[in-house]
N, C-alpha and C. Protein backbone atom coordinates (compact mmCIF):
# COMPACT_ATOMS: atom_id res chain seq x y z
N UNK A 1 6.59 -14.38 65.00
CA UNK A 1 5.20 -14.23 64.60
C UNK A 1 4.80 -15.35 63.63
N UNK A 2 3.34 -15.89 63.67
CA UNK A 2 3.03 -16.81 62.55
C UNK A 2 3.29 -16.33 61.18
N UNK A 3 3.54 -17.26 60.21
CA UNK A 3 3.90 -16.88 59.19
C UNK A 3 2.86 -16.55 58.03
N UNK A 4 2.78 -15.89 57.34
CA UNK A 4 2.00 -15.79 55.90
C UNK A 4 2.30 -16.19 54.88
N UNK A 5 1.55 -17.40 54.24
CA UNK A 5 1.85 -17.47 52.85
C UNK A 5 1.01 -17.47 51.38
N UNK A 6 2.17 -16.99 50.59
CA UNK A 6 1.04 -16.81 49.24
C UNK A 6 1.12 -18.42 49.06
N UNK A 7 -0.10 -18.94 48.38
CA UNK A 7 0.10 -20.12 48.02
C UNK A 7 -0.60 -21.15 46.78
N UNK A 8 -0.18 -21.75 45.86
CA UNK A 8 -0.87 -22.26 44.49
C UNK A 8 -0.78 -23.92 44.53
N UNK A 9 -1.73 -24.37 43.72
CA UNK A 9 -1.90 -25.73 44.22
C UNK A 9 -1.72 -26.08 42.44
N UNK A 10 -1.25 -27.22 42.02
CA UNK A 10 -1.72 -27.51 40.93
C UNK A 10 -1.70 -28.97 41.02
N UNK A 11 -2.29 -29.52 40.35
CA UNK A 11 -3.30 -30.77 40.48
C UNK A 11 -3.05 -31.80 39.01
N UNK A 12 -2.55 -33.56 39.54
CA UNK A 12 -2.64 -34.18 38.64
C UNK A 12 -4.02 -34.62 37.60
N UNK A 13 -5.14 -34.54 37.73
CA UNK A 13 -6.38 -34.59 37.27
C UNK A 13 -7.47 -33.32 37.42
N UNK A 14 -7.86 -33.59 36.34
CA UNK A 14 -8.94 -32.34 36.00
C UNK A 14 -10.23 -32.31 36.49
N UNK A 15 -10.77 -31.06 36.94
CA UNK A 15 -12.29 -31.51 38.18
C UNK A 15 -13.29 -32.47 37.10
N UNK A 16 -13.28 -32.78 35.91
CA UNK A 16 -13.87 -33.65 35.50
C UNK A 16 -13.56 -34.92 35.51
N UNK A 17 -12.51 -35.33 35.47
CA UNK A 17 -11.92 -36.66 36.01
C UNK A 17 -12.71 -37.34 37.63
N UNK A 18 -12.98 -35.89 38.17
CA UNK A 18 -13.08 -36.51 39.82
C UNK A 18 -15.09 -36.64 40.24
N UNK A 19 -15.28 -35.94 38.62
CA UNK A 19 -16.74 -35.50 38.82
C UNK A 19 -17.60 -34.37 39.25
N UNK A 20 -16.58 -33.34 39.02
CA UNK A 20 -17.25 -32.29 39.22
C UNK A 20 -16.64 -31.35 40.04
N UNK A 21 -17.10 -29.86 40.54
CA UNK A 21 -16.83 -29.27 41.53
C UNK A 21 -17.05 -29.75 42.59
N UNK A 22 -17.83 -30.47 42.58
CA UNK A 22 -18.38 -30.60 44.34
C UNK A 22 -17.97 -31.79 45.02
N UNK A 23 -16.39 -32.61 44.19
CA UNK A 23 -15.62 -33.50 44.33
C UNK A 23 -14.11 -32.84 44.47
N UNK A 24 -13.66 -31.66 44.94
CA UNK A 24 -12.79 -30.81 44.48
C UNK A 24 -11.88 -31.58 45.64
N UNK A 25 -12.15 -31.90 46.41
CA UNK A 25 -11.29 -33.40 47.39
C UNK A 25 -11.09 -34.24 47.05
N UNK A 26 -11.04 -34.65 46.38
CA UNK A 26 -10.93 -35.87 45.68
C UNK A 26 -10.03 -35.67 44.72
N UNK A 27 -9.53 -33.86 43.99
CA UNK A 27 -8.32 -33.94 42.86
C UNK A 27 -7.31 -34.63 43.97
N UNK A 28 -6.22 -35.06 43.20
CA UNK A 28 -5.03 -35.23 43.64
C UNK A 28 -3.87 -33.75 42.90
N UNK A 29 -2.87 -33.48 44.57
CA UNK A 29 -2.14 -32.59 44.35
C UNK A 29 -0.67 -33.32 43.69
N UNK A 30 -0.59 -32.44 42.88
CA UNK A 30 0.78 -33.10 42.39
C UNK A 30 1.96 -31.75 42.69
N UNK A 31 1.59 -30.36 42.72
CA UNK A 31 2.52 -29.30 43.31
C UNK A 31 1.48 -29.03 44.49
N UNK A 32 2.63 -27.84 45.32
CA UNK A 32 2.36 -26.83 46.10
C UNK A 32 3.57 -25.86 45.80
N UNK A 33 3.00 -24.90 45.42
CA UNK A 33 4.17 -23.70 45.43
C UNK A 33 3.63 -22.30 46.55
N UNK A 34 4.69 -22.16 47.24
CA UNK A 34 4.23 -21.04 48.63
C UNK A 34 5.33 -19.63 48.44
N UNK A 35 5.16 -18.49 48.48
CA UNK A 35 6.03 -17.82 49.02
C UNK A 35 5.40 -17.76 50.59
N UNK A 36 7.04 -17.63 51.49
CA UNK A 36 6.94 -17.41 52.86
C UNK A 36 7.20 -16.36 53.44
N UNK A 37 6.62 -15.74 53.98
CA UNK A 37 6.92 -13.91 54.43
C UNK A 37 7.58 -13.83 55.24
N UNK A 38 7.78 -14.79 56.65
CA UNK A 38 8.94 -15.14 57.47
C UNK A 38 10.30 -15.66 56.78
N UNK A 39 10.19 -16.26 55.88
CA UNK A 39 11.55 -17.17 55.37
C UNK A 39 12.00 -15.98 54.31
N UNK A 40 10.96 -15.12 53.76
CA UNK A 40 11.81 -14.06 52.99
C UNK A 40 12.11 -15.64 51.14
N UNK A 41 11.28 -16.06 51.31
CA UNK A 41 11.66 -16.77 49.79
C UNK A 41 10.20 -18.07 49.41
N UNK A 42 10.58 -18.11 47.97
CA UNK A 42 10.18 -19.29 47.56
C UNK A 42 10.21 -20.82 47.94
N UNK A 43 9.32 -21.73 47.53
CA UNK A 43 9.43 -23.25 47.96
C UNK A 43 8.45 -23.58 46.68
N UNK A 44 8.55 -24.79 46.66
CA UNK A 44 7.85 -25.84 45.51
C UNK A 44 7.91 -27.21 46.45
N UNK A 45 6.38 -27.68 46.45
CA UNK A 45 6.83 -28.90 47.26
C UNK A 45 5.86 -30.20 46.18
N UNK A 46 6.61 -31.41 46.04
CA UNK A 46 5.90 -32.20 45.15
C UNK A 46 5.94 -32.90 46.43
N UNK A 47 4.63 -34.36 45.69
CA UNK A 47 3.98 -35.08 46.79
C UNK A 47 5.11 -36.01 47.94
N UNK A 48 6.40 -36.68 47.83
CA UNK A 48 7.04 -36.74 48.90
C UNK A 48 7.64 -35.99 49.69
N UNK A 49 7.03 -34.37 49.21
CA UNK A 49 7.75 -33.27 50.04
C UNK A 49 6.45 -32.46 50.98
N UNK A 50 5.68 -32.65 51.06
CA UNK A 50 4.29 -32.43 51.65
C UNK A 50 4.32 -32.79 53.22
N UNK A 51 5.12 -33.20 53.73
CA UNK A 51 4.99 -33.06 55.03
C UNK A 51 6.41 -31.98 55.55
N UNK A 52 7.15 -31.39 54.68
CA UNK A 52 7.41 -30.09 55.06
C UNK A 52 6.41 -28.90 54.85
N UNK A 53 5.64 -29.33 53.61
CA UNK A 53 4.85 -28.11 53.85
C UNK A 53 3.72 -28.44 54.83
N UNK A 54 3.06 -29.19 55.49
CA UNK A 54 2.64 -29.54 56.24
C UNK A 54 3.16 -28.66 57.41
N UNK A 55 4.29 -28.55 57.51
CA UNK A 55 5.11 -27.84 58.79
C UNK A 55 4.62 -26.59 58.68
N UNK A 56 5.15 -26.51 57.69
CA UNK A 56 5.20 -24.28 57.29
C UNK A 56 3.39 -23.92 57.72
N UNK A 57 2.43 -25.13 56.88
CA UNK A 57 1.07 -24.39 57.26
C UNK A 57 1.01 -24.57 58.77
N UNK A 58 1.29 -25.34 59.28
CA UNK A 58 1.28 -25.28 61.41
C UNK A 58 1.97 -23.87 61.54
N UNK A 59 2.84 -23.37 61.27
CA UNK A 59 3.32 -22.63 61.56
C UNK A 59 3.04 -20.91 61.07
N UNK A 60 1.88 -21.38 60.28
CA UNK A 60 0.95 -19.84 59.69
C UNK A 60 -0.44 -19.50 60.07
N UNK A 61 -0.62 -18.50 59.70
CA UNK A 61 -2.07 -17.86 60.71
C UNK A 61 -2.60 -16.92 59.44
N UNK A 62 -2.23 -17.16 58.06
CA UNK A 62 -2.92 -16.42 56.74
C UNK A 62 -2.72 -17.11 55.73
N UNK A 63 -3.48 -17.33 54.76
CA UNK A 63 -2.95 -17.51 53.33
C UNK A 63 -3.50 -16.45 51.99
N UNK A 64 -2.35 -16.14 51.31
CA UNK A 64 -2.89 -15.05 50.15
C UNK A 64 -3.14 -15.98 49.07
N UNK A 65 -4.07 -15.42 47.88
CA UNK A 65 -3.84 -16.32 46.70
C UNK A 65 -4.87 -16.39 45.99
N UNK A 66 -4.84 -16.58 44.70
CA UNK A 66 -6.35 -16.46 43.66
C UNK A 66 -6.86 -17.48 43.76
N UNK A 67 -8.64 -17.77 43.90
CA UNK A 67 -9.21 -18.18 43.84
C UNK A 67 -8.92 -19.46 45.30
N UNK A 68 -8.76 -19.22 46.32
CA UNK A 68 -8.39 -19.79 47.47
C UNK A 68 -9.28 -20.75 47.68
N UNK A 69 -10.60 -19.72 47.88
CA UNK A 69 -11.41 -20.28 48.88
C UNK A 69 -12.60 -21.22 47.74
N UNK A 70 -12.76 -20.99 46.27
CA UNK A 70 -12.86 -21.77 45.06
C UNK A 70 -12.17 -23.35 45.31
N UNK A 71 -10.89 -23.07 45.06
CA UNK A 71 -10.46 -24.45 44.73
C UNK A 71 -9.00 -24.85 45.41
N UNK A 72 -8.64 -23.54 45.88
CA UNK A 72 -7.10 -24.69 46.62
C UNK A 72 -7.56 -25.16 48.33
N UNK A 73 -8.30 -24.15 48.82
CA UNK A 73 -8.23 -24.81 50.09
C UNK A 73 -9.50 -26.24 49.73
N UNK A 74 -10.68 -26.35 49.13
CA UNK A 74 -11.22 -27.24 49.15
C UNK A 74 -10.19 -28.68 48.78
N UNK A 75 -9.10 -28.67 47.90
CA UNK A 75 -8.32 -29.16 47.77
C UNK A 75 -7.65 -29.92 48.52
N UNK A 76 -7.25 -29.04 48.98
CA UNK A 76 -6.01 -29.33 50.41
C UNK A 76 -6.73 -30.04 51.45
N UNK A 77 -8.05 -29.50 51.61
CA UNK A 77 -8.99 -30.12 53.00
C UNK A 77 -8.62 -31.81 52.26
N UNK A 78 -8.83 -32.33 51.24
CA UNK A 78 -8.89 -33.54 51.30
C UNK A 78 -7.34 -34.19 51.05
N UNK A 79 -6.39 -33.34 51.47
CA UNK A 79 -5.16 -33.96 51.61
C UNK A 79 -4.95 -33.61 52.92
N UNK A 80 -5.21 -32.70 53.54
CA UNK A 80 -4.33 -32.39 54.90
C UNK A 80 -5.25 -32.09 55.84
N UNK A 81 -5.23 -32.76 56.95
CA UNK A 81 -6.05 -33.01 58.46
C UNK A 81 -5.86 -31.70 59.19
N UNK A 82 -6.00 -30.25 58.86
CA UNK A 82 -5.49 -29.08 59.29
C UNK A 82 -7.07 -28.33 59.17
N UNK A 83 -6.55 -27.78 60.53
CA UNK A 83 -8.00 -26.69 60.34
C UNK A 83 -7.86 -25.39 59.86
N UNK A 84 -8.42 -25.15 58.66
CA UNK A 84 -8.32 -23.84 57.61
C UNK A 84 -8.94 -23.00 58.22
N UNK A 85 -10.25 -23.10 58.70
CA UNK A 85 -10.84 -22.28 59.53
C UNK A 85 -10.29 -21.14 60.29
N UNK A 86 -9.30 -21.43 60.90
CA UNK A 86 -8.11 -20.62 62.17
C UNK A 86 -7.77 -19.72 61.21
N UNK A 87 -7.47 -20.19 59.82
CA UNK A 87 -6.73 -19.20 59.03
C UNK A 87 -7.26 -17.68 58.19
N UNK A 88 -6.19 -17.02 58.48
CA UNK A 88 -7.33 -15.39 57.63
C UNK A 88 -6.82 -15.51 56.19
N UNK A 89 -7.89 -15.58 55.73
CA UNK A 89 -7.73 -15.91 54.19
C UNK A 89 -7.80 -14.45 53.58
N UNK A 90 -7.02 -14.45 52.55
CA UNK A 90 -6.81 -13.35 51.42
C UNK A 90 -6.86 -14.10 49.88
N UNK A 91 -8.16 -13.47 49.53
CA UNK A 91 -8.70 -14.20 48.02
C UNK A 91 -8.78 -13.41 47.12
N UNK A 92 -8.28 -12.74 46.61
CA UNK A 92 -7.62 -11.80 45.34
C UNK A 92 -9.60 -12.02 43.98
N UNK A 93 -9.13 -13.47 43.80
CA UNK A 93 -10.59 -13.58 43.09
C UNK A 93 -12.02 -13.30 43.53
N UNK A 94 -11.90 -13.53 44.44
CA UNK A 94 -13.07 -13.65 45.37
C UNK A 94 -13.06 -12.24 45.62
N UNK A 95 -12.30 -11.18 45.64
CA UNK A 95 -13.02 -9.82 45.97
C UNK A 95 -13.26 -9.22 44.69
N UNK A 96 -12.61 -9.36 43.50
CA UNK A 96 -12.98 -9.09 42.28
C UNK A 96 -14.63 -9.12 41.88
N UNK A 97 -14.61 -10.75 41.78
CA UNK A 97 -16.05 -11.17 42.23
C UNK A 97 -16.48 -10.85 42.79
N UNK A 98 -16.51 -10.10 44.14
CA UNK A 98 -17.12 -9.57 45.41
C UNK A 98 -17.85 -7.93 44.38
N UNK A 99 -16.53 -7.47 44.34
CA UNK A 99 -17.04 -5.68 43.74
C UNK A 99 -17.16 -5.57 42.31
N UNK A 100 -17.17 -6.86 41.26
CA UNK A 100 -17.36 -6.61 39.80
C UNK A 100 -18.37 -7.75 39.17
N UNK A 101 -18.79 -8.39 40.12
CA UNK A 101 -19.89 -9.35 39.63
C UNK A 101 -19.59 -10.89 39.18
N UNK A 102 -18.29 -10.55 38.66
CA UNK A 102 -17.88 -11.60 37.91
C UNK A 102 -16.42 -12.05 37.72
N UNK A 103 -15.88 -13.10 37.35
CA UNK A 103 -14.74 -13.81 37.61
C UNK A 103 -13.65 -13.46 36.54
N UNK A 104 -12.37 -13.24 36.78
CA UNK A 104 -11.19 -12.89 35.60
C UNK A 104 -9.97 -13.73 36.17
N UNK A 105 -9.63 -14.09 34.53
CA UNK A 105 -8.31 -14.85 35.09
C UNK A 105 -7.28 -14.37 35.89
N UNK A 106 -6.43 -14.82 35.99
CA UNK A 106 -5.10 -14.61 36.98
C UNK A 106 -4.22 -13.67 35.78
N UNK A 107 -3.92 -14.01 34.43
CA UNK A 107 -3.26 -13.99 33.39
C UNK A 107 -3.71 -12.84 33.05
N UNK A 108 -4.86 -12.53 32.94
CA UNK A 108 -5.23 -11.20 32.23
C UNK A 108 -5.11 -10.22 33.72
N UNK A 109 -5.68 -10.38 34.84
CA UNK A 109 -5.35 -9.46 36.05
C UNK A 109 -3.87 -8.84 36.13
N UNK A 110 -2.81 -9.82 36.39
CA UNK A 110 -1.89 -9.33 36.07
C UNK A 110 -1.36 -8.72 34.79
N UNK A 111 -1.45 -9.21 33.87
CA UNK A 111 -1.02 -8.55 33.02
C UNK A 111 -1.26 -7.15 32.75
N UNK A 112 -2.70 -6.77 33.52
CA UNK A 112 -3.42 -5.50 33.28
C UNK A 112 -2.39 -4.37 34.78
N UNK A 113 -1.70 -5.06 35.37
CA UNK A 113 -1.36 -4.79 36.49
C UNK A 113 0.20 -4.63 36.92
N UNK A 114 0.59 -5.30 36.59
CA UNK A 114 1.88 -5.71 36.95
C UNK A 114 2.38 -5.72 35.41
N UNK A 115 1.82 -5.91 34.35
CA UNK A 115 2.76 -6.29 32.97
C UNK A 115 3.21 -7.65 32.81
N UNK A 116 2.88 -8.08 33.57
CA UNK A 116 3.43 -10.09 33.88
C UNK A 116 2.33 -10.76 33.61
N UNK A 117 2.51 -11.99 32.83
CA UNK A 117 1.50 -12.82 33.37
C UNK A 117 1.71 -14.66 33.45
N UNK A 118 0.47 -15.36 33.26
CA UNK A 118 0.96 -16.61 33.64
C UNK A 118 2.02 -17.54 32.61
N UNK A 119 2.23 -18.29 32.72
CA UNK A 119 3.43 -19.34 31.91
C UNK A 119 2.76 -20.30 30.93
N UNK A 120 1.42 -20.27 31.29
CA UNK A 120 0.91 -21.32 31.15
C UNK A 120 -1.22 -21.80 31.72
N UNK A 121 -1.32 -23.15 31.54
CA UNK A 121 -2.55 -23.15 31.95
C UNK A 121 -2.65 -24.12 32.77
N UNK A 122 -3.39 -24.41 33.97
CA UNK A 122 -3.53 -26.07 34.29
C UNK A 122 -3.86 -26.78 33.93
N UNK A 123 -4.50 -26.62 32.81
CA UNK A 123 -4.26 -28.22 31.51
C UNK A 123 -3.23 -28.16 31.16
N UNK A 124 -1.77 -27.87 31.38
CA UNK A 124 -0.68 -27.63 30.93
C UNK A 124 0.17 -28.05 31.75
N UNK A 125 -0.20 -27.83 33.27
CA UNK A 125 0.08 -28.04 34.16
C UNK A 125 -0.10 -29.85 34.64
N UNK A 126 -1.33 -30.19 34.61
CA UNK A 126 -1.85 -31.40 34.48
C UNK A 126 -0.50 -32.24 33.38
N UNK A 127 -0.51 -31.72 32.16
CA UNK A 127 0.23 -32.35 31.19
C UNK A 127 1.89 -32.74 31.45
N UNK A 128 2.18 -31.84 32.29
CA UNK A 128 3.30 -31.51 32.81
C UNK A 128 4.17 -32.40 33.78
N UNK A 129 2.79 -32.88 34.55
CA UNK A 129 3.11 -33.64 35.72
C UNK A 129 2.93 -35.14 34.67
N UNK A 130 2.26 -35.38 34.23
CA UNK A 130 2.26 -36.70 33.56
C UNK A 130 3.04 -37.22 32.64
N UNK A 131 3.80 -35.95 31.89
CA UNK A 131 4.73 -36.13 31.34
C UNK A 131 6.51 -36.13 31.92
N UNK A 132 5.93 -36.39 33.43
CA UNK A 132 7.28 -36.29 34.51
C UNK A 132 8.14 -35.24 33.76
N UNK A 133 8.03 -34.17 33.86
CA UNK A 133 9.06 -33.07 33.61
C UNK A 133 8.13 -31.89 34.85
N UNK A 134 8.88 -32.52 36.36
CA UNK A 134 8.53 -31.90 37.42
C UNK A 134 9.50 -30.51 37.38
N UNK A 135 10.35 -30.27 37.14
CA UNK A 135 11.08 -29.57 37.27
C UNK A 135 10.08 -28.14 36.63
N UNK A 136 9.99 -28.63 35.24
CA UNK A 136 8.85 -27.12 34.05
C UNK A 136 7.43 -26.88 35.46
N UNK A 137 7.29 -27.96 35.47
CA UNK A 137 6.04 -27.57 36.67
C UNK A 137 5.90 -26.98 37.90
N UNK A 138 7.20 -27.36 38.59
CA UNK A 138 7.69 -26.11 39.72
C UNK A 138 7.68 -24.89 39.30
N UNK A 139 8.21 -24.41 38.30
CA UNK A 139 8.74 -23.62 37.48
C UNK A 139 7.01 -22.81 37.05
N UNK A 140 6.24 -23.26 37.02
CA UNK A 140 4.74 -22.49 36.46
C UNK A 140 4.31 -22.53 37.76
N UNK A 141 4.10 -23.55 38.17
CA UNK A 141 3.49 -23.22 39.76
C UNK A 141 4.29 -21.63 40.70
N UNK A 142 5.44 -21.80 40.69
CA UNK A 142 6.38 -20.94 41.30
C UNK A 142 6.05 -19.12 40.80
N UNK A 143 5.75 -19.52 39.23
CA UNK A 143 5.36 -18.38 38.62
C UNK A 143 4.17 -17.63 39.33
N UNK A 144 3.19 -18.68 39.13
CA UNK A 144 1.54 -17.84 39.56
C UNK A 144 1.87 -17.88 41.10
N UNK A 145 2.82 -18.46 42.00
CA UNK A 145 2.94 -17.74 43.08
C UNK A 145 3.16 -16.22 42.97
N UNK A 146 4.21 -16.19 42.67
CA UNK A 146 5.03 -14.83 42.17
C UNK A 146 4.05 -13.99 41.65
N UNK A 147 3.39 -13.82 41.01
CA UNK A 147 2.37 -13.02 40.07
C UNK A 147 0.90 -12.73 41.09
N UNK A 148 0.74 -13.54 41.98
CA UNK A 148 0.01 -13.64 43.01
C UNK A 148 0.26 -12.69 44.47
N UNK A 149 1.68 -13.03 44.76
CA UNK A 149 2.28 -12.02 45.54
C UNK A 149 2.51 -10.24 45.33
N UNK A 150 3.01 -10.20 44.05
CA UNK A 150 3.20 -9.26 43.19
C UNK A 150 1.78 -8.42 43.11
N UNK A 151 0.73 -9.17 42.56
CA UNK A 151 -0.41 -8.64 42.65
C UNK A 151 -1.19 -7.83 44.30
N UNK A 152 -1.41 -8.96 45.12
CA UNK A 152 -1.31 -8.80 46.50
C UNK A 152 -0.81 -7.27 46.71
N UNK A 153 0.45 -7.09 46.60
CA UNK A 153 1.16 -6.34 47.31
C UNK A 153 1.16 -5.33 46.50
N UNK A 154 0.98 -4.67 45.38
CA UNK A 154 0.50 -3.80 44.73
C UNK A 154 -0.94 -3.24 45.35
N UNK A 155 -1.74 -4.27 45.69
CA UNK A 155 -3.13 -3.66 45.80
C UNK A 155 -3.07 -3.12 47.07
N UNK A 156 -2.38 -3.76 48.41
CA UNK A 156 -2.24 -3.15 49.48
C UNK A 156 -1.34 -1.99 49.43
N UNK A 157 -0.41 -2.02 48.72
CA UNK A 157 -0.14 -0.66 48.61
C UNK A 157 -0.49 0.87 48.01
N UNK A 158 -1.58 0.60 47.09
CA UNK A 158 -1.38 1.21 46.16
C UNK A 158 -3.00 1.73 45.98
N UNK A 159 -4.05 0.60 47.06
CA UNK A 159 -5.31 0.57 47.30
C UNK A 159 -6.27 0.21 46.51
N UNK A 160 -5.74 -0.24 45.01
CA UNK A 160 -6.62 -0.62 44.47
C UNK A 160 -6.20 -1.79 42.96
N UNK A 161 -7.15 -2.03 42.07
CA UNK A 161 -6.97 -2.43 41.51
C UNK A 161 -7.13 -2.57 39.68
N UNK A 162 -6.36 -2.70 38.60
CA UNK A 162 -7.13 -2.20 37.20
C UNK A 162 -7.81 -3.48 37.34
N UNK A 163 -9.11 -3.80 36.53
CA UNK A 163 -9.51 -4.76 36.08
C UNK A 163 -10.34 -4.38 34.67
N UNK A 164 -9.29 -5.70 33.79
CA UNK A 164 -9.32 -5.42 31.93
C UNK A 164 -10.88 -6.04 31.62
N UNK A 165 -10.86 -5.11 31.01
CA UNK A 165 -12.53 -6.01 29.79
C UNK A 165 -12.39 -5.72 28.61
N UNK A 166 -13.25 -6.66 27.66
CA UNK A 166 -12.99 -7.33 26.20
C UNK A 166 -13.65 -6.10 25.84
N UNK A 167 -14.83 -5.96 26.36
CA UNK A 167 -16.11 -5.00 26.08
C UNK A 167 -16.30 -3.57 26.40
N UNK A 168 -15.13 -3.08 27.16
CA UNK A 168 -15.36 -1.89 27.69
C UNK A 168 -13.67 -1.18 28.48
N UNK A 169 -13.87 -0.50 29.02
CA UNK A 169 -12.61 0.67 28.84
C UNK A 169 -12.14 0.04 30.77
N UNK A 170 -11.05 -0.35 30.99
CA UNK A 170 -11.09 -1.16 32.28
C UNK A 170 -11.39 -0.30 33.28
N UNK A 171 -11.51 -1.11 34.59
CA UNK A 171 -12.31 -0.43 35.61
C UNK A 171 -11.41 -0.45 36.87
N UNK A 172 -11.49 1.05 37.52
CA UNK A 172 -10.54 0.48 39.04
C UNK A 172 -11.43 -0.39 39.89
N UNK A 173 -11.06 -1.05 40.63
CA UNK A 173 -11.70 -1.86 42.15
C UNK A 173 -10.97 -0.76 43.15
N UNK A 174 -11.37 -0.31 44.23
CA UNK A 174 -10.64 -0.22 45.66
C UNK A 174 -10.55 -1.10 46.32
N UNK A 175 -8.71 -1.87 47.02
CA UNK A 175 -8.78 -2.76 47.57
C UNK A 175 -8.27 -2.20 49.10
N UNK A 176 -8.87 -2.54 50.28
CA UNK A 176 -8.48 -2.58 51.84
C UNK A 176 -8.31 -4.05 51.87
N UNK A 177 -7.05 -4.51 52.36
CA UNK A 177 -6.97 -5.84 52.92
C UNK A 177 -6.67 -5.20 54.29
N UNK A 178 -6.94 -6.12 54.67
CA UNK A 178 -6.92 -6.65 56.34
C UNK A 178 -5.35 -6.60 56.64
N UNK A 179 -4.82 -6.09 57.94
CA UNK A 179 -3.49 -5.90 58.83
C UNK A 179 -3.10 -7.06 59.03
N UNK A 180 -3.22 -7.86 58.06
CA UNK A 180 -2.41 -9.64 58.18
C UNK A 180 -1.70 -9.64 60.14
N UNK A 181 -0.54 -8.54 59.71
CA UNK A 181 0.64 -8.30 61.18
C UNK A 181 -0.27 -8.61 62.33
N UNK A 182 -0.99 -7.45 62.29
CA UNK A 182 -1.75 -7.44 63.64
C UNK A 182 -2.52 -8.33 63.95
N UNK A 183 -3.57 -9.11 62.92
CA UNK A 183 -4.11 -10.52 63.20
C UNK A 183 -3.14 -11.88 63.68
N UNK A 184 -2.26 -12.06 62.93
CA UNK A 184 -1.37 -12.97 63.40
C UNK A 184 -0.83 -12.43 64.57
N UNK A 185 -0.19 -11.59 65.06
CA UNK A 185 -0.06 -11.11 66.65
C UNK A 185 -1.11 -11.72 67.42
N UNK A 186 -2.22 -11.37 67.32
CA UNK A 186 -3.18 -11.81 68.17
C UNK A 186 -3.35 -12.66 68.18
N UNK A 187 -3.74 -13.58 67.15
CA UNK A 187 -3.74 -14.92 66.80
C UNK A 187 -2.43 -15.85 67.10
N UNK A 188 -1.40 -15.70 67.22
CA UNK A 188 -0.06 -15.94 68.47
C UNK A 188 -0.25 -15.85 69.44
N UNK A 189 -0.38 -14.54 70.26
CA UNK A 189 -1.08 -14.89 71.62
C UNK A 189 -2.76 -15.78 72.15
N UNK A 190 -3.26 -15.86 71.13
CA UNK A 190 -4.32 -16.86 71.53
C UNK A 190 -3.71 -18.30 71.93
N UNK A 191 -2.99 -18.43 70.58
CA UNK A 191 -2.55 -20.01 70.63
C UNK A 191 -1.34 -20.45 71.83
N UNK A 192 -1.10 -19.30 72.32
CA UNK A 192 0.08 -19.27 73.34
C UNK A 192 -0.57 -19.66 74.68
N UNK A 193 -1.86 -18.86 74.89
CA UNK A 193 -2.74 -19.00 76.13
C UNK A 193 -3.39 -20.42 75.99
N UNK A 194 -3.52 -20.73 74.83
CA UNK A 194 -4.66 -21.88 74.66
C UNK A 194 -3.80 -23.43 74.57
N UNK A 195 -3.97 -24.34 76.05
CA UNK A 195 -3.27 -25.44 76.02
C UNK A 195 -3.44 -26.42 74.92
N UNK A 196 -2.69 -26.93 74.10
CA UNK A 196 -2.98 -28.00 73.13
C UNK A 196 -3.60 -29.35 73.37
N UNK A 197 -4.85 -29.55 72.87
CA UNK A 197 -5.75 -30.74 73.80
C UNK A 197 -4.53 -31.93 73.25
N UNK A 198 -4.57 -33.02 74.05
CA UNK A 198 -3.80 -34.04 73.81
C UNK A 198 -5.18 -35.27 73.50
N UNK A 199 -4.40 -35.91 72.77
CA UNK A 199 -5.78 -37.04 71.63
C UNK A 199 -5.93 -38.08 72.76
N UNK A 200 -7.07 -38.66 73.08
CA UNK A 200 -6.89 -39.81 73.93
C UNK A 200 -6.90 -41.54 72.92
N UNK A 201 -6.60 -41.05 71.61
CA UNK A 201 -6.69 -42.06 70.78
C UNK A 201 -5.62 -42.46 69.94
């Protein structure tokens, strides 16, 4: 079956460096950290390792992950010639936002949730990579995978979600995600029936 992955991007320059949100192609990736639901584990891929992950996304039909459809897939579109489109996205932020109006970190979600939270910040992250100590940066990237997955899979199990406020007494969300299994099934047999056009260029 196609594979699912959770997945976090972190980035050598800050969206002000590139000019804005609406230049979010233009960051440069300096991680990718994925858990793989087929492989049963973790990966960290820095930029001469990007055409394995290149592989793994051919070979998936979902991606889980905070703030996805915000800033990692706009991301990625301007590194990788792949059509996101095909893919069933799972955006953890984006339904928050969907049923509470408004946006919460990753750090405080979990923590309100799981008891875990992040390592760190992506200005930290940013700092990290420039200060070539790739190794600490796998290592945070790898984290907010983890905390991402963790989260995920709590809410599908469990149907819902706490979400903390400064101002008030926290609130459940109800979460339904989507049968990932059964979409990728189908979405396998599409791509099975459907001949691969060959480039005439």
């Amino acid at each position: 079956m196609l594979d699912k992955l959770v997945l976090d991007i972190e980035t050598s320059d800050t969206i002000d460096e590139v000019g804005g949100k609406q230049n979010l192609h233009r960051l440069h990736i300096s991680m990718i950290g994925v858990y793989s639901y087929n492989r049963a584990d973790f990966f960290a891929f820095e930029e001469k390792e990007f055409p394995l992950f290149e592989k793994l996304l051919k070979e998936s039909g979902a991606l889980i992950g905070f703030s996805l459809n915000y800033f990692d897939i706009p991301v990625l579109k301007g590194r990788f010639p792949h059509n996101f489109s095909r893919l069933k996205v799972i955006d953890i932020l984006e339904e928050v936002e969907r049923q509470r109006g408004h946006k919460i970190g990753l750090g405080q979600l979990a923590q309100a949730n799981i008891g875990a939270g992040k390592t760190g910040s992506g200005l930290e992250a940013i700092e990290l990579y420039r200060e070539g100590k790739i190794e600490e940066l796998k290592n945070y990237c790898l984290n907010d995978v983890k905390i991402t997955k963790d989260l995920y899979e709590l809410a599908k199990n469990q149907g819902h979600l706490i979400i903390p406020s400064h101002y008030s007494t926290p609130v459940k969300i109800n979460i339904v995600w989507p049968d990932l299994d059964e979409y990728l099934e189908a979405l396998e047999k599409i791509q099975k029936q459907t001949p691969e056009q060959v480039s005439l260029f």
